[in-house]
PDB file of N, CA and C in Angstrom:
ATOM      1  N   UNK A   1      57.799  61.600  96.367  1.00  0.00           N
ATOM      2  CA  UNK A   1      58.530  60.642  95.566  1.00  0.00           C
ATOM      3  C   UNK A   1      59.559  59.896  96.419  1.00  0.00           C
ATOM      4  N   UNK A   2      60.203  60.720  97.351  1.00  0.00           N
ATOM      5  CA  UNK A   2      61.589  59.938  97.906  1.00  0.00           C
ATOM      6  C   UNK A   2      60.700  58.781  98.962  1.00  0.00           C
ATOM      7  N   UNK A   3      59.235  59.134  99.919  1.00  0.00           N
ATOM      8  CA  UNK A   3      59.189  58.029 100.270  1.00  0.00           C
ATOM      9  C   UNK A   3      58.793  56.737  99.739  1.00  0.00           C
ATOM     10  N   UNK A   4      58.637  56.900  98.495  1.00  0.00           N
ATOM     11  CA  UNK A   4      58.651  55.776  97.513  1.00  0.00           C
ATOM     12  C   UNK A   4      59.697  55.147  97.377  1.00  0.00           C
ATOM     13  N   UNK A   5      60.497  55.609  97.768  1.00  0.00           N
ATOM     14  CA  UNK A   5      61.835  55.475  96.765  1.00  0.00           C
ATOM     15  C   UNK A   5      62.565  54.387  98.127  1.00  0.00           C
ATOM     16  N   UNK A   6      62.222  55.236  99.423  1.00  0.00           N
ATOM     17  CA  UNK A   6      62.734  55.020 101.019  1.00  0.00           C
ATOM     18  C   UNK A   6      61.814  53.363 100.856  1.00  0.00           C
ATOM     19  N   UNK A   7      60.375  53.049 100.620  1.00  0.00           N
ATOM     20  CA  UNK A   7      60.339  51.759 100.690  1.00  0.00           C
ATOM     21  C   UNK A   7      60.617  50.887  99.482  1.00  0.00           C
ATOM     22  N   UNK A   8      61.058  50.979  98.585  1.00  0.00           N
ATOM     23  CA  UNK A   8      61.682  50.456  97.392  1.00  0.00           C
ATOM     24  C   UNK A   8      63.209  49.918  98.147  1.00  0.00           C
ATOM     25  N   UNK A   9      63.720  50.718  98.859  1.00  0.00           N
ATOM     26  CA  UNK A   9      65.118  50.435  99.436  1.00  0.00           C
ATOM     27  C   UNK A   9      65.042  49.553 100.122  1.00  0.00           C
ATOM     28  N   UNK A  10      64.109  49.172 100.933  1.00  0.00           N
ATOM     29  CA  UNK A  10      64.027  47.691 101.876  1.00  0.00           C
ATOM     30  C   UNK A  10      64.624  46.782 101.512  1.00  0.00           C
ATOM     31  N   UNK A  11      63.988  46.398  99.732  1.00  0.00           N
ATOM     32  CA  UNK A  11      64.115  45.184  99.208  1.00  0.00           C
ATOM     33  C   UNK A  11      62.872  45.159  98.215  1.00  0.00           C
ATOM     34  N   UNK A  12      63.631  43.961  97.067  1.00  0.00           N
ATOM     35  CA  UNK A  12      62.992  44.359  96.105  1.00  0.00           C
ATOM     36  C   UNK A  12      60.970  44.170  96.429  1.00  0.00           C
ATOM     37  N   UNK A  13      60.457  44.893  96.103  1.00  0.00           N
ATOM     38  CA  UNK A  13      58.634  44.839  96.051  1.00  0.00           C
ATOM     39  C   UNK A  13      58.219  45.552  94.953  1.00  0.00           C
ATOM     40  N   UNK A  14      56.763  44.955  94.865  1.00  0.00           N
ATOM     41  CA  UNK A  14      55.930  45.234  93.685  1.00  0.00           C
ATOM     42  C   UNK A  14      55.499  45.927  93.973  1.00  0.00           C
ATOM     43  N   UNK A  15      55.072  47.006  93.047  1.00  0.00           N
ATOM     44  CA  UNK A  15      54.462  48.237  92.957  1.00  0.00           C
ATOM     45  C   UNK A  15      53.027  48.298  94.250  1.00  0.00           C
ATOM     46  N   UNK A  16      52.250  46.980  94.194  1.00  0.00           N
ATOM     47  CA  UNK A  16      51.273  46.938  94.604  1.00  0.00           C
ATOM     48  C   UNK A  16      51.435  47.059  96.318  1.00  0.00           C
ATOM     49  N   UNK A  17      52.428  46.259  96.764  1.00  0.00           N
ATOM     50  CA  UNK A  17      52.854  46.273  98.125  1.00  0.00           C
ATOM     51  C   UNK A  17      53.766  47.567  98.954  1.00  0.00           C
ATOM     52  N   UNK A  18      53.937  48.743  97.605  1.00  0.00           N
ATOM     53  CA  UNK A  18      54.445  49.515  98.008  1.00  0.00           C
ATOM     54  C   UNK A  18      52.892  50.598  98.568  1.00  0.00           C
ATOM     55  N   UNK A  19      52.409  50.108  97.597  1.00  0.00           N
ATOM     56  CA  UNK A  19      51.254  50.978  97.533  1.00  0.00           C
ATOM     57  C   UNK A  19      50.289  50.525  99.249  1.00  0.00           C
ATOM     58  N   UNK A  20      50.415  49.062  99.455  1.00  0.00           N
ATOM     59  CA  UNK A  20      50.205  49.216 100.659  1.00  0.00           C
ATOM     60  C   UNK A  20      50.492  48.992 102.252  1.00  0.00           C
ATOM     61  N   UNK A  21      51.895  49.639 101.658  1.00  0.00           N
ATOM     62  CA  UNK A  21      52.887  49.303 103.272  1.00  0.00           C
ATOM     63  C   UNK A  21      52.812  50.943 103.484  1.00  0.00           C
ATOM     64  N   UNK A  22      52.831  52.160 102.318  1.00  0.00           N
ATOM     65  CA  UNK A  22      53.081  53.547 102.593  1.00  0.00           C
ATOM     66  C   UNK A  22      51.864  53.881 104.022  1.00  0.00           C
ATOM     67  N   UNK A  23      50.349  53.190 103.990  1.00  0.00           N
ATOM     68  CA  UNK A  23      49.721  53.756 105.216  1.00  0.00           C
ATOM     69  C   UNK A  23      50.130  53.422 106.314  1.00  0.00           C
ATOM     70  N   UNK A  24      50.430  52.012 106.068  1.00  0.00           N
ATOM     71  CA  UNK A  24      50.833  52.003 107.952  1.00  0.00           C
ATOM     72  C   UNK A  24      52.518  52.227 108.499  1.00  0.00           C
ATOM     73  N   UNK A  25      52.774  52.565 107.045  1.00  0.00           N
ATOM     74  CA  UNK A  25      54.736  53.136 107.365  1.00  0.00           C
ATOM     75  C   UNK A  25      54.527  54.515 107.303  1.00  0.00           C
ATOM     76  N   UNK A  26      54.473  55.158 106.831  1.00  0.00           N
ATOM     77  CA  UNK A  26      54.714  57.021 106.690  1.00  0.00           C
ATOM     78  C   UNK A  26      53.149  57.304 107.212  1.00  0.00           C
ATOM     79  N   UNK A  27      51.824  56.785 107.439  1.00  0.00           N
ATOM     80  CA  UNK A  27      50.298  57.041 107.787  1.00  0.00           C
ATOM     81  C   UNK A  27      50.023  58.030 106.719  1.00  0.00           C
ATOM     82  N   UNK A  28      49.200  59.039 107.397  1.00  0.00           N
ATOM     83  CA  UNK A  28      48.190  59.874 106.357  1.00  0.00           C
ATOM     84  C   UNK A  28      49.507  60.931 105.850  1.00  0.00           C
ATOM     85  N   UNK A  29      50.315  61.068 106.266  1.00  0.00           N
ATOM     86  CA  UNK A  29      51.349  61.897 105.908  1.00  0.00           C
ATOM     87  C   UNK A  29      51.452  62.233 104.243  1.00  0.00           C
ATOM     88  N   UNK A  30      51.983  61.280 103.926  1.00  0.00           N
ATOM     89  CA  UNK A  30      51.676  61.017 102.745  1.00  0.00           C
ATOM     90  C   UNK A  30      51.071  59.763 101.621  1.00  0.00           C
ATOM     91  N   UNK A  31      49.643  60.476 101.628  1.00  0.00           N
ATOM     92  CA  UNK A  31      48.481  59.606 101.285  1.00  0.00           C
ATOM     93  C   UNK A  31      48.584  59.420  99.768  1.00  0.00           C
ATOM     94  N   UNK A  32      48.618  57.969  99.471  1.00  0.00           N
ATOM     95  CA  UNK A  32      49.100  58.362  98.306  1.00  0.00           C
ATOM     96  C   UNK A  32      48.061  57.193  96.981  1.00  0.00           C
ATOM     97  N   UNK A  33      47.537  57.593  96.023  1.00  0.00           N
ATOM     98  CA  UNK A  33      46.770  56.614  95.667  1.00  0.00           C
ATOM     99  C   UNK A  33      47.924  55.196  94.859  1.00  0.00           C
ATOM    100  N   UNK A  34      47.117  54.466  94.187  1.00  0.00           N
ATOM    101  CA  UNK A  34      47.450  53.384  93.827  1.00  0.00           C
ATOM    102  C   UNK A  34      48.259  53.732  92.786  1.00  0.00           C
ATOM    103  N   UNK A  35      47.479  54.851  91.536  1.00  0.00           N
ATOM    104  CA  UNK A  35      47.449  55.483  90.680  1.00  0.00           C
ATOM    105  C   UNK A  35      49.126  56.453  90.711  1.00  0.00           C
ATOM    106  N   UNK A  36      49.000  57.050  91.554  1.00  0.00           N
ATOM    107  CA  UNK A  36      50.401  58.122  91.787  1.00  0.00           C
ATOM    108  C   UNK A  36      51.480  56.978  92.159  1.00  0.00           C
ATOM    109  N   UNK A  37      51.546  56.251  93.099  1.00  0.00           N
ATOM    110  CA  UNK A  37      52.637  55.263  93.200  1.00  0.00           C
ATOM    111  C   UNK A  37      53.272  54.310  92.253  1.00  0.00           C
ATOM    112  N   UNK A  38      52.381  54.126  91.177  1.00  0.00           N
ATOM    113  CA  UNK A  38      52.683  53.533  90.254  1.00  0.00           C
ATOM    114  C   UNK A  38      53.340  54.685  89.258  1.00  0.00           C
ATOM    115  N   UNK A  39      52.779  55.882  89.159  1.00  0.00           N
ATOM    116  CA  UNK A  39      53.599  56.890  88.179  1.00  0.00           C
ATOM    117  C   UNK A  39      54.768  57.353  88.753  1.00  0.00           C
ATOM    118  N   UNK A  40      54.990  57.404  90.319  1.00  0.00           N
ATOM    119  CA  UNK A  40      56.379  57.610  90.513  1.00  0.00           C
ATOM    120  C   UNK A  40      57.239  56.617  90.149  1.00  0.00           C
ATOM    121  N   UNK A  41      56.565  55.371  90.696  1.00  0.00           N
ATOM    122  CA  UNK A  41      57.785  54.488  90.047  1.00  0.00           C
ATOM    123  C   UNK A  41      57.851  54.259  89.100  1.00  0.00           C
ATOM    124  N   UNK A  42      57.343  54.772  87.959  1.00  0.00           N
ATOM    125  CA  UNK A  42      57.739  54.729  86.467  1.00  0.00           C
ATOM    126  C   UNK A  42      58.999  56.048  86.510  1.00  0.00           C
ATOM    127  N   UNK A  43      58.684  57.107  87.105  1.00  0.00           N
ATOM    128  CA  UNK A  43      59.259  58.186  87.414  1.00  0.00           C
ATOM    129  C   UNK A  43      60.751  58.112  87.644  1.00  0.00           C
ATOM    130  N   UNK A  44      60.478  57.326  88.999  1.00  0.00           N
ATOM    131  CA  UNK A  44      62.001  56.920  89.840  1.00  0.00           C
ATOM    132  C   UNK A  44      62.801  56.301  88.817  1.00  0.00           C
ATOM    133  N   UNK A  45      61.773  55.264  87.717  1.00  0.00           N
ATOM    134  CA  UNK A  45      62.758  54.353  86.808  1.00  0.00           C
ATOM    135  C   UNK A  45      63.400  55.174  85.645  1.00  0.00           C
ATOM    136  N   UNK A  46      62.511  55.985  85.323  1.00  0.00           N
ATOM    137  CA  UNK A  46      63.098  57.116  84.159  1.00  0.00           C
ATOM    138  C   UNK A  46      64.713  57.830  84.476  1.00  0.00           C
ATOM    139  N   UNK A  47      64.575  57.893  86.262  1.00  0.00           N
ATOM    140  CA  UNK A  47      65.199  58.729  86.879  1.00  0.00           C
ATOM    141  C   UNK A  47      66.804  57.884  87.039  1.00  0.00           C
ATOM    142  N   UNK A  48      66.427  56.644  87.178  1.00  0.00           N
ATOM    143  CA  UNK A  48      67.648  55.483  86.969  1.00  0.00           C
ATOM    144  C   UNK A  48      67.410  55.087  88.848  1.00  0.00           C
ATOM    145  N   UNK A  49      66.697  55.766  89.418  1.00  0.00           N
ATOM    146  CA  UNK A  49      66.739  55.260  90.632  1.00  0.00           C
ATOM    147  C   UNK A  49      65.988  54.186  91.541  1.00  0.00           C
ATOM    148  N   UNK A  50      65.499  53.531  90.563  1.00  0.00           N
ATOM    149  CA  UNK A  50      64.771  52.519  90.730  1.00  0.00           C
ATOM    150  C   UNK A  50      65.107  51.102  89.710  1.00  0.00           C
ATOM    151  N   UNK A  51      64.977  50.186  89.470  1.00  0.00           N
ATOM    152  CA  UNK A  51      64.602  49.162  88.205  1.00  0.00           C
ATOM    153  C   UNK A  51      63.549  48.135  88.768  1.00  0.00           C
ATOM    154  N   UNK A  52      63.194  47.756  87.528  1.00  0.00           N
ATOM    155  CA  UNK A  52      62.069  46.640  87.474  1.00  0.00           C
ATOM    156  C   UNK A  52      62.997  45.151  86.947  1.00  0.00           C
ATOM    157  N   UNK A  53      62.231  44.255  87.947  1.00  0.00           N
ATOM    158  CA  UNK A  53      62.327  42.864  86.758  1.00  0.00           C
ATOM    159  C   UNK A  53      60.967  42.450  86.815  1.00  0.00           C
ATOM    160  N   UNK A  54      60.580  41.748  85.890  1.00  0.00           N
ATOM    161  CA  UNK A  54      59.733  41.419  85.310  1.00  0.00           C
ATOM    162  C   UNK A  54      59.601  39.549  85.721  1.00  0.00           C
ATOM    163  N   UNK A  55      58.837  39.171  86.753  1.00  0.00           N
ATOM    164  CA  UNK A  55      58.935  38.254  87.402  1.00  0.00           C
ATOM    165  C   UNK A  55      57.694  37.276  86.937  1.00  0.00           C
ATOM    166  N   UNK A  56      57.934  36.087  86.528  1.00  0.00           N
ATOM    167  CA  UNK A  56      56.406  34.988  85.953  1.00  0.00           C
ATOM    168  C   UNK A  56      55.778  34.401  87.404  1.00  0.00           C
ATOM    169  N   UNK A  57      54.589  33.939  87.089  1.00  0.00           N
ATOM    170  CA  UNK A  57      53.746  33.880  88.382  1.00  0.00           C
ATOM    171  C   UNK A  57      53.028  32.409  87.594  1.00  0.00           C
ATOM    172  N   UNK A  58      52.951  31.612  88.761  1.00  0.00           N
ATOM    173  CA  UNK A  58      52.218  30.429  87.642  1.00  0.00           C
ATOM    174  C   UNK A  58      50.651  30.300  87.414  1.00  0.00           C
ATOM    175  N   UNK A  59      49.836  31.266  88.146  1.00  0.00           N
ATOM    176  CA  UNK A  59      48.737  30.960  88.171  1.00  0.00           C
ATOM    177  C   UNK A  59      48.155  32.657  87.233  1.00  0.00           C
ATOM    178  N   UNK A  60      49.274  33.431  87.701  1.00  0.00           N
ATOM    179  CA  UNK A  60      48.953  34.928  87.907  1.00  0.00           C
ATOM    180  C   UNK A  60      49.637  35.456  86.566  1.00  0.00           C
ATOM    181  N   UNK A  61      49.511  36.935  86.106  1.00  0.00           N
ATOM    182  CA  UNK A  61      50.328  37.713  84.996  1.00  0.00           C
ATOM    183  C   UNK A  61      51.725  37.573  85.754  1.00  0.00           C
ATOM    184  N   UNK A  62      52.496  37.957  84.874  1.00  0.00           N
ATOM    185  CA  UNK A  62      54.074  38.383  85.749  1.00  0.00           C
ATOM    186  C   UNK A  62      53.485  39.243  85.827  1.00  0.00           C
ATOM    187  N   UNK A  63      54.526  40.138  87.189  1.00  0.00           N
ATOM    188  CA  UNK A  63      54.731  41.387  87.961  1.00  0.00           C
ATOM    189  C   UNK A  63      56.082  41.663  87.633  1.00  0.00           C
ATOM    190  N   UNK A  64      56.201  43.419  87.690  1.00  0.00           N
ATOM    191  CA  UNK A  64      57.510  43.613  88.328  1.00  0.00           C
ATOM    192  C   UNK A  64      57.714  43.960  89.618  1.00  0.00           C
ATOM    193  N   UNK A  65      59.098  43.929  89.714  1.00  0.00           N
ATOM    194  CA  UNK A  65      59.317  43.912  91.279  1.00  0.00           C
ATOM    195  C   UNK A  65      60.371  44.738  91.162  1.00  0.00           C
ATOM    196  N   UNK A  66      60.543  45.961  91.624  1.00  0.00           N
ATOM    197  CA  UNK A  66      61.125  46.995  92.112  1.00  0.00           C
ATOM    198  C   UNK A  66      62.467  46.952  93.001  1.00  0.00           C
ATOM    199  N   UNK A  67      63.784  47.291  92.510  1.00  0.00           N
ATOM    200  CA  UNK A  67      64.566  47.208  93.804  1.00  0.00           C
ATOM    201  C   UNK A  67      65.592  48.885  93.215  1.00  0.00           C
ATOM    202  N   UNK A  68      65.919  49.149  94.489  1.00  0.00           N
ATOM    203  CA  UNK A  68      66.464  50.977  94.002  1.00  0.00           C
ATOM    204  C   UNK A  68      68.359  50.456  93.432  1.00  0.00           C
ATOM    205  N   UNK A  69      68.266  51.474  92.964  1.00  0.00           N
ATOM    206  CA  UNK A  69      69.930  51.189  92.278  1.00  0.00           C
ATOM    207  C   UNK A  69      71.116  51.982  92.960  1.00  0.00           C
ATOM    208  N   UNK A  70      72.272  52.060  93.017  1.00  0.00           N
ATOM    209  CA  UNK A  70      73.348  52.912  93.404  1.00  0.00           C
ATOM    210  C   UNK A  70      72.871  53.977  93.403  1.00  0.00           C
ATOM    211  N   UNK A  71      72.196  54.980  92.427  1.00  0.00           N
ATOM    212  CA  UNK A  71      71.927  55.999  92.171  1.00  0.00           C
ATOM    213  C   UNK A  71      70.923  56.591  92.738  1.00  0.00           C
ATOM    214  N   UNK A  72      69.799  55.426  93.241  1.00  0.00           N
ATOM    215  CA  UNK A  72      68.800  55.650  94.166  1.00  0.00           C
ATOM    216  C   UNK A  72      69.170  56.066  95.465  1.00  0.00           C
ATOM    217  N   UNK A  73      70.387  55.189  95.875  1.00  0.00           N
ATOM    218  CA  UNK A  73      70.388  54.706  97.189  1.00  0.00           C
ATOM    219  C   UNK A  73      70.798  55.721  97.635  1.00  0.00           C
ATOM    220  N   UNK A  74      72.378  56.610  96.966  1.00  0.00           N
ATOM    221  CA  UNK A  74      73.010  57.825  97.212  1.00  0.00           C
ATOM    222  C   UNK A  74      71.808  59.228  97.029  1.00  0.00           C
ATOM    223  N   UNK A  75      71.273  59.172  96.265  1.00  0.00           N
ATOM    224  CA  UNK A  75      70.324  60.477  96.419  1.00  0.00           C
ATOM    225  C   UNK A  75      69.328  59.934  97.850  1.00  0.00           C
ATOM    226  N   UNK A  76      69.240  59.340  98.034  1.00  0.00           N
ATOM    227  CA  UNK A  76      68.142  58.789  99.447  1.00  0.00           C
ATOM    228  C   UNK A  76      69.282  59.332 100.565  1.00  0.00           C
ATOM    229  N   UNK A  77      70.012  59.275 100.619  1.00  0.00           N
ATOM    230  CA  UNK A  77      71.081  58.645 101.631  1.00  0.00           C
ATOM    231  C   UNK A  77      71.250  60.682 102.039  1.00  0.00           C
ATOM    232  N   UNK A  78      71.244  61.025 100.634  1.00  0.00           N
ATOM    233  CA  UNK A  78      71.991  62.861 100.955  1.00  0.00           C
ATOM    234  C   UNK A  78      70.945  63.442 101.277  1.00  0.00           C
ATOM    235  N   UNK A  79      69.692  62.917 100.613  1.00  0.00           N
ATOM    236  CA  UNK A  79      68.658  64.258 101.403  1.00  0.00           C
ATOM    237  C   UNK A  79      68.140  63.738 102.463  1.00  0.00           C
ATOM    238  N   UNK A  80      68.568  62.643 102.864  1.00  0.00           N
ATOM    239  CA  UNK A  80      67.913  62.695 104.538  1.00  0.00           C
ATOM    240  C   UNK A  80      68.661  63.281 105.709  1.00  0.00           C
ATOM    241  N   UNK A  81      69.812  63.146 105.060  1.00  0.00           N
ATOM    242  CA  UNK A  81      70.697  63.806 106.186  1.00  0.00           C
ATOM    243  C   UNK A  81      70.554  65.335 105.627  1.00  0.00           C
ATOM    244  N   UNK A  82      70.074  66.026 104.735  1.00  0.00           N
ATOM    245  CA  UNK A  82      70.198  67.333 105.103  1.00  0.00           C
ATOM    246  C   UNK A  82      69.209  68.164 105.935  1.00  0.00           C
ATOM    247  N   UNK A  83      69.475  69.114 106.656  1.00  0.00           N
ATOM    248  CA  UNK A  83      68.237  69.429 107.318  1.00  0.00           C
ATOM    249  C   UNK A  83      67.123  70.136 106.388  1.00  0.00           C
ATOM    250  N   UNK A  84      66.397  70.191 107.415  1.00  0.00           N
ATOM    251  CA  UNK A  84      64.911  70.944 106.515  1.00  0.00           C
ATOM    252  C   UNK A  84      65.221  72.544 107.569  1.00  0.00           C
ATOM    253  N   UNK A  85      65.122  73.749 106.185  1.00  0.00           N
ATOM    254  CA  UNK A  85      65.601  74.608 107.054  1.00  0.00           C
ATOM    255  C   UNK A  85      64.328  75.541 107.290  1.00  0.00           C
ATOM    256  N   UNK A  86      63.366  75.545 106.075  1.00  0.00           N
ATOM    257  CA  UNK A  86      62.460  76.447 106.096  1.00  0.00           C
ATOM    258  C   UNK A  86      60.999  75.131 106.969  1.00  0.00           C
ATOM    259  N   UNK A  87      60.547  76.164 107.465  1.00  0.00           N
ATOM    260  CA  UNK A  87      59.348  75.974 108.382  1.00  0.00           C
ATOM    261  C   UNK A  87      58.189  75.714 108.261  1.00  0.00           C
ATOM    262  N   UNK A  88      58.287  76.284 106.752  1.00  0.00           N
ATOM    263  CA  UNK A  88      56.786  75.400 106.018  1.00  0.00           C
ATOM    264  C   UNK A  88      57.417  74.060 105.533  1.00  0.00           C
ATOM    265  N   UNK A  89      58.158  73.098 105.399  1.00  0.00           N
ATOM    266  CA  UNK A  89      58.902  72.067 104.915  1.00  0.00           C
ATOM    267  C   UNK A  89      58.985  71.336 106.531  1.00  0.00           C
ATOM    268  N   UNK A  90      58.373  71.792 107.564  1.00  0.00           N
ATOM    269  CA  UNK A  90      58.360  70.816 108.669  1.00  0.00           C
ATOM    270  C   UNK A  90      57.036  69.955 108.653  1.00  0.00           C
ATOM    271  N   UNK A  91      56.068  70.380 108.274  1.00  0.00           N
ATOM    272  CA  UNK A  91      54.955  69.672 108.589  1.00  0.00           C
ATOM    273  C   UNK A  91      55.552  68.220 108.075  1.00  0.00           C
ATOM    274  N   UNK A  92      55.700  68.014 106.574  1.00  0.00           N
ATOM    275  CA  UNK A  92      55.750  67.089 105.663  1.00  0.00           C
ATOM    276  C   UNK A  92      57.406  66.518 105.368  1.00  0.00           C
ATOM    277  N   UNK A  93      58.080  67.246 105.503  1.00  0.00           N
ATOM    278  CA  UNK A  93      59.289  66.832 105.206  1.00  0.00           C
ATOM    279  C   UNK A  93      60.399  66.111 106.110  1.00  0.00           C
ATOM    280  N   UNK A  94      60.298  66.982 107.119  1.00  0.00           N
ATOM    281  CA  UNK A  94      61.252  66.728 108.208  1.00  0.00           C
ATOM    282  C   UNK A  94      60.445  65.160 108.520  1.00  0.00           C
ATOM    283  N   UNK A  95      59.284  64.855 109.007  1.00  0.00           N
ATOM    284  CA  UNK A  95      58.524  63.689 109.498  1.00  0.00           C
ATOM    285  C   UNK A  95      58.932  62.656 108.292  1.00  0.00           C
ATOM    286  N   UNK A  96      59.174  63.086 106.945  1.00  0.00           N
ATOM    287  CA  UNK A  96      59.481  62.295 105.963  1.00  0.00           C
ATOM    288  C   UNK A  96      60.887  61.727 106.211  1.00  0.00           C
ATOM    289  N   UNK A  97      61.374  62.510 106.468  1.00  0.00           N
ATOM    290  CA  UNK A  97      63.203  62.154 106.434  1.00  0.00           C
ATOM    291  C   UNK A  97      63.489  61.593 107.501  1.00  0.00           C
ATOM    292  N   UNK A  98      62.779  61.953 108.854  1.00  0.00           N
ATOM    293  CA  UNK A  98      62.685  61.398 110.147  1.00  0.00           C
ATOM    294  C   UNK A  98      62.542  59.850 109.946  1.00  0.00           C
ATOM    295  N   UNK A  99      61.279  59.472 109.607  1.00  0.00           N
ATOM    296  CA  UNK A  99      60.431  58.080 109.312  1.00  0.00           C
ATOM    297  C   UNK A  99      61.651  57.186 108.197  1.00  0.00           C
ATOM    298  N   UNK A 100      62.343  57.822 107.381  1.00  0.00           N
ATOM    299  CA  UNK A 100      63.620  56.941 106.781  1.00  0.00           C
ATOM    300  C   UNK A 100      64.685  56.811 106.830  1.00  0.00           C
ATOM    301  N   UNK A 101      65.097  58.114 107.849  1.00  0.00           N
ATOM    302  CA  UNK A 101      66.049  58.069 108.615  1.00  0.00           C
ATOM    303  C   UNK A 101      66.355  56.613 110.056  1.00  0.00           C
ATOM    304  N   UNK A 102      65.017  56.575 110.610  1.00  0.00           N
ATOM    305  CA  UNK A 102      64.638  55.480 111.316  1.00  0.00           C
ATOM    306  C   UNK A 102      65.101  54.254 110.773  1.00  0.00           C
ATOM    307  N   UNK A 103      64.742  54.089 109.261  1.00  0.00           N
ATOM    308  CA  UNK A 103      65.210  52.740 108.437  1.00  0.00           C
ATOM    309  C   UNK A 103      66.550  52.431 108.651  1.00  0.00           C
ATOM    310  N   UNK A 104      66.948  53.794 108.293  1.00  0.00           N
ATOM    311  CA  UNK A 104      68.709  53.556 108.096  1.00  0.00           C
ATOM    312  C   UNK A 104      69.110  53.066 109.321  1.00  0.00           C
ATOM    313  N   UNK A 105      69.143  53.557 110.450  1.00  0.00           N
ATOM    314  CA  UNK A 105      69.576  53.599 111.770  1.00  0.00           C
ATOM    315  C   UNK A 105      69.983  54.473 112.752  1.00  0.00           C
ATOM    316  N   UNK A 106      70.141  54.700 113.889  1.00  0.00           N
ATOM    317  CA  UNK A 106      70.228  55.357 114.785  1.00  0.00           C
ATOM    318  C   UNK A 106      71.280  56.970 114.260  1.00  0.00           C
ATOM    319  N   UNK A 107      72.160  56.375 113.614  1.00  0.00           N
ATOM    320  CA  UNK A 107      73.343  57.331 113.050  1.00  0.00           C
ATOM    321  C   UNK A 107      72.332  58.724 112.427  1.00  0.00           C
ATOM    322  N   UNK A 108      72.037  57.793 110.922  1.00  0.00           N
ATOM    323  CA  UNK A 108      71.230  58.790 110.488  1.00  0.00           C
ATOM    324  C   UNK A 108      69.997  60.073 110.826  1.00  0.00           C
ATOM    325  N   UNK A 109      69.322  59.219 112.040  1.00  0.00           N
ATOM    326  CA  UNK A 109      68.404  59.428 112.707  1.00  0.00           C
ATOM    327  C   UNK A 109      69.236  60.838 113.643  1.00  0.00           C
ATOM    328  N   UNK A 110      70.575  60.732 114.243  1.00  0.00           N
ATOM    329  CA  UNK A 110      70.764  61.654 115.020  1.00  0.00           C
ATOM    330  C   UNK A 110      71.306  62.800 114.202  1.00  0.00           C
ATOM    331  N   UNK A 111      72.034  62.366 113.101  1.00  0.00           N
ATOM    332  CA  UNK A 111      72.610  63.410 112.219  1.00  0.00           C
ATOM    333  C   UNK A 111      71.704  64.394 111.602  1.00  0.00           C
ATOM    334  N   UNK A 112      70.642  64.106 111.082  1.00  0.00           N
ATOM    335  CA  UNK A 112      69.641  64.486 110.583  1.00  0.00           C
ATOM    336  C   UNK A 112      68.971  65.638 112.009  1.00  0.00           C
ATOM    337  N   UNK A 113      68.631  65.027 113.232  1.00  0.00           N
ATOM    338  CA  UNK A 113      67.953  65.945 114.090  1.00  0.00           C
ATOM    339  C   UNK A 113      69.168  66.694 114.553  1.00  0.00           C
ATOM    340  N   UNK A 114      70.360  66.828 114.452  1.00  0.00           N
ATOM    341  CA  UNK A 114      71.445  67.824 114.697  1.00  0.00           C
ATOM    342  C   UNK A 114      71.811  68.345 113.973  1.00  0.00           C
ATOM    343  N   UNK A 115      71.647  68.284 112.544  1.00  0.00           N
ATOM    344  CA  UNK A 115      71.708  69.221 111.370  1.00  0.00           C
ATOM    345  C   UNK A 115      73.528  69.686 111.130  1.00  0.00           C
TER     346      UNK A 115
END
């Protein structure tokens, strides 16, 4: 869910473009269908950490377009900097927090690998 959440934070995008920036941003790591990305971000929105607007298209349906809220941003912000302590939580997690830690910047990136 959070790396949903990590490309929602960029700037606002549609569900659809989240769905396909996750392979070549996070790779097979976490593979995620069209189907599940769209239920997290109904998820994230339940959660308050996400919102939609509802945008008109002149040829096309409206879309919404996704941008994360205060509430998003601070829960993103605390679990990347915490470490991953248990060892089964490295395969998938640490590489998770690593890869959005990168977003943030160098800071985060070192705080995070110094725990």
């Amino acid at each position: 869910m959070l790396p949903v959440l990590a490309v929602v934070a960029q700037g606002p995008i549609h569900g659809y473009d989240v769905c396909r920036s996750l392979p070549t941003e996070i790779g097979p790591l976490w593979a995620l269908g069209k189907s599940h990305v769209y239920a997290l971000l109904l998820k994230l929105e339940k959660a308050s950490l996400v919102s939609h607007q509802r945008i008109g298209q002149q040829s096309y349906p409206a879309k919404n377009v996704f941008s994360i809220t205060r509430k998003g941003a601070d829960i993103l912000e605390v679990w990347v900097t915490q470490p991953v302590y248990h060892i089964r939580d490295m395969r998938l997690e640490f590489p998770a927090k690593l890869w959005i830690a990168r977003r943030m910047g160098i800071e985060r990136q070192i705080e995070l690998i110094h725990g």
